[in-house]
Protein backbone atom coordinates (compact mmCIF):
# COMPACT_ATOMS: atom_id res chain seq x y z
CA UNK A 1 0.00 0.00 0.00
CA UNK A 2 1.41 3.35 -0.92
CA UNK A 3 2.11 5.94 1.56
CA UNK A 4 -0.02 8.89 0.89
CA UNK A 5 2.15 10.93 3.17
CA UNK A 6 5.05 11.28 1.03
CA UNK A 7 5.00 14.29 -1.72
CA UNK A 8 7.03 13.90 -5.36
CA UNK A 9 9.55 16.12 -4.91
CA UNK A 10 12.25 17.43 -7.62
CA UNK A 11 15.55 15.65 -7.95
CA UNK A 12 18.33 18.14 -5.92
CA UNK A 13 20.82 16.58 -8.39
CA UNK A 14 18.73 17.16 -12.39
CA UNK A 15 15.93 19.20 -11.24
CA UNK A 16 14.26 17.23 -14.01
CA UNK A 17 12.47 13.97 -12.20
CA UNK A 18 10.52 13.88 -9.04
CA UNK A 19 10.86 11.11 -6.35
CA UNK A 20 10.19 10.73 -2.96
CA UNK A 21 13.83 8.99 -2.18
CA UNK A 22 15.72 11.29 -0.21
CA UNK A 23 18.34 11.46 2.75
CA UNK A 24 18.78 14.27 5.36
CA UNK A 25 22.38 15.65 4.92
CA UNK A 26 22.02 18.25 7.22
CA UNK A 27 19.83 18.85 10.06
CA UNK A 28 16.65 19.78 7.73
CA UNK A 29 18.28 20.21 4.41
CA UNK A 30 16.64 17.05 2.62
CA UNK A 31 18.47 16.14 -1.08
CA UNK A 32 16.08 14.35 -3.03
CA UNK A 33 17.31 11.63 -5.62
CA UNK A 34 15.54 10.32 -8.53
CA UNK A 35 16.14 6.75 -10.04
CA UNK A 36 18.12 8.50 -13.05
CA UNK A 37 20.55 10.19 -10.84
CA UNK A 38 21.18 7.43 -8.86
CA UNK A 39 21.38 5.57 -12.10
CA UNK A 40 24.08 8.07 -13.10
CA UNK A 41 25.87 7.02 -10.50
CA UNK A 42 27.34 4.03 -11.90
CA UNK A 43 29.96 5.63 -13.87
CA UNK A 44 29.89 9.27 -12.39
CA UNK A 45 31.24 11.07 -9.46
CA UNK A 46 28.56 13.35 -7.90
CA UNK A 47 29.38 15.81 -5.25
CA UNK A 48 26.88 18.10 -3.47
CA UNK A 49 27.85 21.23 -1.65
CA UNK A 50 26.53 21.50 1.63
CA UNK A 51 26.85 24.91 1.88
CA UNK A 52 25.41 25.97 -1.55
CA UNK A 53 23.94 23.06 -2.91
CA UNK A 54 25.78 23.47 -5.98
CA UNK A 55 26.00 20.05 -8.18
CA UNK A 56 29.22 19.04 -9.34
CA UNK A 57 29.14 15.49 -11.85
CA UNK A 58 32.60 13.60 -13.46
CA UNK A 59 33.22 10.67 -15.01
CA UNK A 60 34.48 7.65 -12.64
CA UNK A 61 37.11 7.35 -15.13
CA UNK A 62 38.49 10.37 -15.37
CA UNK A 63 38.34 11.16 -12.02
CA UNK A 64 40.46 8.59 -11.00
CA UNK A 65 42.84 8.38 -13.90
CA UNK A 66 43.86 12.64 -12.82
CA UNK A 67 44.48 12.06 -9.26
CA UNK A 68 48.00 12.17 -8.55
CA UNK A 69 47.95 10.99 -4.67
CA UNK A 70 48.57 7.19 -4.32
CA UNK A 71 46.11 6.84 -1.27
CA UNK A 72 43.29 9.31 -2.74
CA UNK A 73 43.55 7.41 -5.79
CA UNK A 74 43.03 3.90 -3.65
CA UNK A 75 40.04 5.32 -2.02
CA UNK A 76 38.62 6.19 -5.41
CA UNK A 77 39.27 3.21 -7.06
CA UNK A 78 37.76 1.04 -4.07
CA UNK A 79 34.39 3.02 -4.59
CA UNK A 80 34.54 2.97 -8.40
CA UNK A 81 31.63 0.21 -8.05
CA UNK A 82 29.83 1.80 -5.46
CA UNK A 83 26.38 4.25 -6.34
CA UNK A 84 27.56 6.75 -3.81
CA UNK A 85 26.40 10.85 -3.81
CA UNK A 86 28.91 12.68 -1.51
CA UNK A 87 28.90 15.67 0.52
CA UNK A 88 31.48 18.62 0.62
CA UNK A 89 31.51 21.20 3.47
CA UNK A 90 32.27 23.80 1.32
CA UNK A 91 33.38 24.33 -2.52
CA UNK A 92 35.06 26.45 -4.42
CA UNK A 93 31.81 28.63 -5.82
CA UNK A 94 31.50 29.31 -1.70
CA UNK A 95 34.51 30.91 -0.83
CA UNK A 96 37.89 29.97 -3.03
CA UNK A 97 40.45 31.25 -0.59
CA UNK A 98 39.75 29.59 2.26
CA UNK A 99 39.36 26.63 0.35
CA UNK A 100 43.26 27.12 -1.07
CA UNK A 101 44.02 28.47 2.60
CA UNK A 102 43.04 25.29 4.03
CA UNK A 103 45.07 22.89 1.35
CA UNK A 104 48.29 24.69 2.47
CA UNK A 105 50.53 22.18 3.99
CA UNK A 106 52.66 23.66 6.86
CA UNK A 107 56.25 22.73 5.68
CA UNK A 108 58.67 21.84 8.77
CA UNK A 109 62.23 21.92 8.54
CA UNK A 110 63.76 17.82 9.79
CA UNK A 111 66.70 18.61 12.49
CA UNK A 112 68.99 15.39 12.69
């Protein structure tokens, strides 16, 4: 039996279909997903800002094949299978110098 509680609501991702499958990122921000999108996911990356909402969508392929860290590259790899949609605190749209200010490494000089 359906429940008649539920409302179609428009895919966060397209904007295009209307489901009622969704997951509550933060505290009252629900992202709705239609079966497309999560279709998508098979061979695409998708990223949601949780500041903005902005979508960003790559290729599983690509993704994986331009990242230069060895361990980044393993977690990638291990999820290349996986129909995952994942969050980011902030992107670049947001605010792009604190996102650069917080990929500065701190460089420390080795003392024998």
């Amino acid at each position: 039996m359906p429940d008649l509680n539920k409302t179609l609501e428009p895919c966060s991702i397209c904007k295009n279909g209307y489901t009622t499958i969704h997951l509550e990122s933060v505290s009252g921000w629900k992202i709705y997903v239609c079966k497309s999108c999560i279709e998508a996911t098979k061979y695409n990356f998708i990223w949601i800002c949780l500041n903005c909402g902005e979508i960003y969508i790559r290729p599983k392929s690509l993704t994986i094949k331009n990242i230069n860290d060895y361990e980044l590259r393993k977690a990638y790899t291990q999820c290349a299978d996986m129909k995952t949609i994942q969050g980011l605190d902030m992107c670049i749209e947001c605010d792009p110098h604190e996102l650069f200010n917080g990929m500065n490494v701190m460089k420390t000089e080795a003392q024998c």
